[in-house]
Protein backbone atom coordinates (compact mmCIF):
# COMPACT_ATOMS: atom_id res chain seq x y z
CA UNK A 1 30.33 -10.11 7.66
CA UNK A 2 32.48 -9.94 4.34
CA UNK A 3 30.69 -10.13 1.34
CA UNK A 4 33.37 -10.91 -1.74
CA UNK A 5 32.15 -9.57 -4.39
CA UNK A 6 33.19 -6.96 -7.31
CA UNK A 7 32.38 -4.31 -5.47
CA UNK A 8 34.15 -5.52 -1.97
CA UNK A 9 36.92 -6.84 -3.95
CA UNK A 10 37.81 -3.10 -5.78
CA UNK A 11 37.51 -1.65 -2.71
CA UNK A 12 39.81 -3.74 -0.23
CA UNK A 13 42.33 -3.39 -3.77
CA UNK A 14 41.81 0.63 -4.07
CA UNK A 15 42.29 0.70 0.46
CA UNK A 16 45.07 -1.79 0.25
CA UNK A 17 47.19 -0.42 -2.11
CA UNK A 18 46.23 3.20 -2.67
CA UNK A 19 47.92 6.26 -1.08
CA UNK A 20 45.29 8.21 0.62
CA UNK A 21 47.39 11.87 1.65
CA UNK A 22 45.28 13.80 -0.74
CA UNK A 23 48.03 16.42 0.29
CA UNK A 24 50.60 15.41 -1.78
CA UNK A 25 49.87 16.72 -5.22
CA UNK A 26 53.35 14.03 -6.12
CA UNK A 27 51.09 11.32 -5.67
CA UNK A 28 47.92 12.34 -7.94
CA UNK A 29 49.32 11.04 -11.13
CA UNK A 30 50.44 7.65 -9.20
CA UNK A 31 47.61 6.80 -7.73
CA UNK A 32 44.95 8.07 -10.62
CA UNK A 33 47.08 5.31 -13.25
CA UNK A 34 46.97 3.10 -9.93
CA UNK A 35 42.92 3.08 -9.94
CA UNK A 36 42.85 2.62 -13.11
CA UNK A 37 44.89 -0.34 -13.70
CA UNK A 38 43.23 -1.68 -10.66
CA UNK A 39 39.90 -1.42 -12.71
CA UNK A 40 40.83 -2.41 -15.55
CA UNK A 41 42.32 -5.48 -13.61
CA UNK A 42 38.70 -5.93 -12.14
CA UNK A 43 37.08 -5.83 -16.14
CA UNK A 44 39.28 -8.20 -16.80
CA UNK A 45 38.73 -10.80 -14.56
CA UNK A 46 34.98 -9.70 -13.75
CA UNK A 47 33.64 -8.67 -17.55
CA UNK A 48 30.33 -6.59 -17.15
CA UNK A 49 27.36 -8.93 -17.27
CA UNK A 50 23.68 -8.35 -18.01
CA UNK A 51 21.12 -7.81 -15.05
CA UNK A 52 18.66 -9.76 -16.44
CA UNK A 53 20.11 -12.81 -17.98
CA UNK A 54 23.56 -13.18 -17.01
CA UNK A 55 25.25 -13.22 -20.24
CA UNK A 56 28.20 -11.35 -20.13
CA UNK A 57 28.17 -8.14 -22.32
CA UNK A 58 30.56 -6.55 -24.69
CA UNK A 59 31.67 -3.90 -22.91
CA UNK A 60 30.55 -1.41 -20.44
CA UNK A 61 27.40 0.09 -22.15
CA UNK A 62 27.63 3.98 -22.80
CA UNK A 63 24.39 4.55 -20.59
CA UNK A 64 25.86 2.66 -17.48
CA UNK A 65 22.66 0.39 -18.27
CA UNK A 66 24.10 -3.33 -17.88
CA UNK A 67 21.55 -5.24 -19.91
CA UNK A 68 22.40 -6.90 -23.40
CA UNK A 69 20.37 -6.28 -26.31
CA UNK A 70 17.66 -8.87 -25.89
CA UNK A 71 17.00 -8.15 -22.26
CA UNK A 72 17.07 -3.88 -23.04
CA UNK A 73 13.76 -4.35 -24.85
CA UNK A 74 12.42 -5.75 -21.52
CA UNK A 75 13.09 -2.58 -19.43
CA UNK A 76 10.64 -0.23 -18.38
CA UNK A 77 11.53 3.18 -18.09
CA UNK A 78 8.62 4.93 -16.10
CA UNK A 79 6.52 7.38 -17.99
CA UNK A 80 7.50 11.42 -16.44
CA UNK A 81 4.01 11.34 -14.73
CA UNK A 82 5.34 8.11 -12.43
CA UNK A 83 8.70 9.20 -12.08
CA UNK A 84 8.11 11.31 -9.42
CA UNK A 85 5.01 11.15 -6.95
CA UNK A 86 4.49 12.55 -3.25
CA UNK A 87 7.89 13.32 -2.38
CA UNK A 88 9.77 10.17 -3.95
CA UNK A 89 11.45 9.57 -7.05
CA UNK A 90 12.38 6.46 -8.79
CA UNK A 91 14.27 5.10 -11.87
CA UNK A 92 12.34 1.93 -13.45
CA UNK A 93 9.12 0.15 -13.37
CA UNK A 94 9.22 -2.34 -11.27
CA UNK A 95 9.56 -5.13 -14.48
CA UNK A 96 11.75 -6.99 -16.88
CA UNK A 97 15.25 -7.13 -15.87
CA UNK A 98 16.02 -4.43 -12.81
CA UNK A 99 12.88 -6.31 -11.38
CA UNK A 100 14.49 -9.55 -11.56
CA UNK A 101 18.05 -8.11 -10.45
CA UNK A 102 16.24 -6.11 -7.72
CA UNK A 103 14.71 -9.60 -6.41
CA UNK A 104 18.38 -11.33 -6.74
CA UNK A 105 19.90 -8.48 -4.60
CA UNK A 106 17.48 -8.43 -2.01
CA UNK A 107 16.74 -12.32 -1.45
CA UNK A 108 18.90 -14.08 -2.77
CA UNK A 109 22.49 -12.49 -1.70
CA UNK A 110 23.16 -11.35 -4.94
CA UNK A 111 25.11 -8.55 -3.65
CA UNK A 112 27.64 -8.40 -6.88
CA UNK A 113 24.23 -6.85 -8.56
CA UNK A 114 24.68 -3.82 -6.31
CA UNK A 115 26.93 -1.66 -7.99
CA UNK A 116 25.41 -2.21 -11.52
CA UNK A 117 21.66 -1.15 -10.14
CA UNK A 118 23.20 1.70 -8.18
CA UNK A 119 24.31 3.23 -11.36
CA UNK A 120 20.80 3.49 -12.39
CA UNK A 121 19.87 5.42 -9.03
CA UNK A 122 22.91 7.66 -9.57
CA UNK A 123 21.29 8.87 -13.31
CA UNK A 124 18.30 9.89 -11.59
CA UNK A 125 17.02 13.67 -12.17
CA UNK A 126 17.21 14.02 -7.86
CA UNK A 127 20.66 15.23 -8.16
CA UNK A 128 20.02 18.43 -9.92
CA UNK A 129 18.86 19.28 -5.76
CA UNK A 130 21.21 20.50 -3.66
CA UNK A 131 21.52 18.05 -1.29
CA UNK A 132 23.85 17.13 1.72
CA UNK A 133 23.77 13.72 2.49
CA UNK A 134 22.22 10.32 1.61
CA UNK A 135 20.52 7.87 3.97
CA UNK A 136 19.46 4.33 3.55
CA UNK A 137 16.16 3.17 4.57
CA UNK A 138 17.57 1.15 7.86
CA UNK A 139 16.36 -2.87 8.46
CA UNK A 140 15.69 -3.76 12.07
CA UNK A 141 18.58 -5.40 13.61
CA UNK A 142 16.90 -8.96 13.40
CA UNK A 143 16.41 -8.72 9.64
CA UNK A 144 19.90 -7.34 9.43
CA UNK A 145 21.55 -10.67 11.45
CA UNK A 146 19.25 -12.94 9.17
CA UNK A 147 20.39 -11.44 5.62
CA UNK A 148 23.64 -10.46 6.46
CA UNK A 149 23.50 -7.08 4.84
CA UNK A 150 21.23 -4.04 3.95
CA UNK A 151 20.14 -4.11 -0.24
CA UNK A 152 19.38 -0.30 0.26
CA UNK A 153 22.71 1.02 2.32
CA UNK A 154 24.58 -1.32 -0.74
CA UNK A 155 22.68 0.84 -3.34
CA UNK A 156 23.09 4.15 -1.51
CA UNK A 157 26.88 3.51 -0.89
CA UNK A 158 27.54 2.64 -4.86
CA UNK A 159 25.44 5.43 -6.03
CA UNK A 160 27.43 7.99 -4.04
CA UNK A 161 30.24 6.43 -5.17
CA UNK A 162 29.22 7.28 -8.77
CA UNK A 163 28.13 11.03 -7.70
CA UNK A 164 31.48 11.50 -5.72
CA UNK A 165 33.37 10.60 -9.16
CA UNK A 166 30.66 12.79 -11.25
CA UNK A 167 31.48 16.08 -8.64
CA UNK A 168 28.65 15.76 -6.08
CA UNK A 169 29.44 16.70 -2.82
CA UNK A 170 27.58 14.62 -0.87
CA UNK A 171 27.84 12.24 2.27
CA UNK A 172 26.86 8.83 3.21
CA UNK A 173 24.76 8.41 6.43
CA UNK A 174 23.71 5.11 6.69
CA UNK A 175 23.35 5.70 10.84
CA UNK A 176 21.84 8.84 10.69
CA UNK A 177 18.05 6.61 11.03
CA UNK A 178 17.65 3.61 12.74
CA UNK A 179 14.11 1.05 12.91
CA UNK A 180 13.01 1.52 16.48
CA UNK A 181 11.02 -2.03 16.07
CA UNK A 182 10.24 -5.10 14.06
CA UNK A 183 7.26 -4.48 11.35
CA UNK A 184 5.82 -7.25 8.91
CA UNK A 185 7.03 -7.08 5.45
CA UNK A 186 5.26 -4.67 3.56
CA UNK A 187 4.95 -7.06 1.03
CA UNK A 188 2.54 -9.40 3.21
CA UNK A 189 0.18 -6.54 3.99
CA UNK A 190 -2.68 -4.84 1.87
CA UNK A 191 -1.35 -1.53 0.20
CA UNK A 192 -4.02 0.44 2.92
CA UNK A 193 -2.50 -1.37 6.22
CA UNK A 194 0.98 -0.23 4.57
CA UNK A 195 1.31 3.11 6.19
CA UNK A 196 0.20 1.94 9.42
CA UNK A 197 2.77 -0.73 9.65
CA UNK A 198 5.61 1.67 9.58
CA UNK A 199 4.27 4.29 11.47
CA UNK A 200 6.89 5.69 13.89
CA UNK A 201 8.64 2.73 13.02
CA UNK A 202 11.89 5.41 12.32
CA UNK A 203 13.75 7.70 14.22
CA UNK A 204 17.02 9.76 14.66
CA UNK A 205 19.37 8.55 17.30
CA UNK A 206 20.22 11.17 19.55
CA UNK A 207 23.46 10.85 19.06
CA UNK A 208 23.30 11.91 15.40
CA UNK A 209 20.63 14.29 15.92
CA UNK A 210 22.66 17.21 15.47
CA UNK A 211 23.66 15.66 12.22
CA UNK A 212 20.49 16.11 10.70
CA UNK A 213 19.64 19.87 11.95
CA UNK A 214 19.56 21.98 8.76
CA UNK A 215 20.59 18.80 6.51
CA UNK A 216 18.97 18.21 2.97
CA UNK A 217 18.96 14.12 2.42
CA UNK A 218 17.55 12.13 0.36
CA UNK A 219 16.35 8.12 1.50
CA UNK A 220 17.32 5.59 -0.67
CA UNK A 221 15.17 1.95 -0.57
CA UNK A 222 15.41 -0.38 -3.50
CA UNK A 223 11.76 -0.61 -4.64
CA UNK A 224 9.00 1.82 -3.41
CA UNK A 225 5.30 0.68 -4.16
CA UNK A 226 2.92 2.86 -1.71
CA UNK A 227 5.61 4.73 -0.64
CA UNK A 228 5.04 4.41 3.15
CA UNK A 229 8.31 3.57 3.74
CA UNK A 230 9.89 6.30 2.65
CA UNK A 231 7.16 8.36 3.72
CA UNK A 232 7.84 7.22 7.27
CA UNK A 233 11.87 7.57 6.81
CA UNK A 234 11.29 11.52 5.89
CA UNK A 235 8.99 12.22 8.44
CA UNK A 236 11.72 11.23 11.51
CA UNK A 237 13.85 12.71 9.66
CA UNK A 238 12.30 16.33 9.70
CA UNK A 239 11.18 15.91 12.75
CA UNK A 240 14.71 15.75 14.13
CA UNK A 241 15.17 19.26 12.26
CA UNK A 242 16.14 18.21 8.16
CA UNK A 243 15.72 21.39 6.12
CA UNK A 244 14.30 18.97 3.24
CA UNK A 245 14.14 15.64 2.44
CA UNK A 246 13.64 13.35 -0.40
CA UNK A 247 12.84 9.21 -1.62
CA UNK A 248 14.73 7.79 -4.23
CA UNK A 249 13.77 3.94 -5.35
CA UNK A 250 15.64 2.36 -7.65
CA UNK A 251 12.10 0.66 -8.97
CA UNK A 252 8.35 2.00 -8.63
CA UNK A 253 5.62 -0.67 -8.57
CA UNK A 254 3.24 0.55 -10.73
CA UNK A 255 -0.85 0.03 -10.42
């Protein structure tokens, strides 16, 4: 399924018309004013807009934070004692504007919000690690056919996007873990049943298992709240042999 959006869009443009035969050192200076026309194209036609009201802003802010003025004093940066906890890290209270964005993305096919939030996850303090690859937190196949797309695997792919241009050499796995069943959203359940629900609710195909021997990853999910999610994520994946793993939210619902 095609989702047209900015981030679509720039793509199929950059594939389309881009040489790719990094081998050719004759085509560097092409194709670097290429991209750049190409995004500046995109600005044009697609100014940056705020993720909590709309409003179109300015220009693209200095932080890679897309809110306008009025909405900025609505963010919630979490204090350092909440930004990381058990394992996971994450960028924002879940609040104010990235809240509201966060719910657009994830219910309401706002996929064009994707790349914006992502650049939040890619500021995150994760990166100083080492680390090979990054994974999305999978949906089951059900949930997949019924929204049409995974929020998390959109945040993951535009946040290594954002590390690839910033010198991080790192891949994007989105098959390396796969839901083995159907579990109720964890947003129906009472924070203690949370754990339970996902138990062994992950695993590595075999397939890919080699993949994750020796491989440092971190999980990506859009908003962690107990963190049993992510919990569950790392767990299959060093049990299939990852040297380390990590969670990375974009928000943290805090108590």
């Amino acid at each position: 399924m095609f989702l047209f959006c900015e981030a679509g869009f720039t793509q199929q443009l950059q594939h389309s018309w881009v040489p790719t035969d990094t081998s050719c050192m004759l085509l560097q200076r092409p194709r670097r004013w290429i991209r750049e026309q190409l995004d500046s194209l995109v600005e044009f036609w697609w100014p940056p807009t705020c993720l909590g009201c709309g409003c179109v802003l300015a220009a693209h802010p200095a932080d890679d934070v897309f809110v306008c003025t009025g909405c900025r004093f609505d963010l919630s940066p979490l204090p350092p004692e909440f930004e990381f906890e058990s394992g996971i890290w994450a960028t924002q209270g879940y609040d104010g504007p990235v809240a509201r964005a966060a719910r657009g993305l994830k219910f309401h096919g706002r996929t064009e919000l994707a790349g914006s939030l992502a650049l939040l996850l890619a500021q995150s303090r994760v990166w100083d690690g080492n680390w090979t690859a990054v994974v999305p937190v999978p949906l089951h196949r059900v949930r997949l056919l019924r929204r049409g797309y995974n929020q998390a695997e959109l945040l993951a792919r535009w946040a290594v996007r954002q590390l690839r241009k910033r010198g991080h050499n790192i891949a994007l796995a989105p098959r390396l873990l796969r839901r083995t069943r159907a579990t109720l959203p964890q947003t129906e359940i009472a924070a203690r049943d949370r754990f339970s629900n996902v138990n062994g609710a992950f695993d590595v195909p075999k397939r890919h298992a080699h993949l994750v021997q020796n491989a440092r990853i971190v999980v990506v999910d859009d908003v962690t709240t107990t963190g049993a999610t992510l919990q569950a994520c790392r767990q299959a994946l060093e049990q299939a042999g990852a040297a380390a793993t990590c969670g990375l939210a974009l928000a943290r619902a805090l108590p």
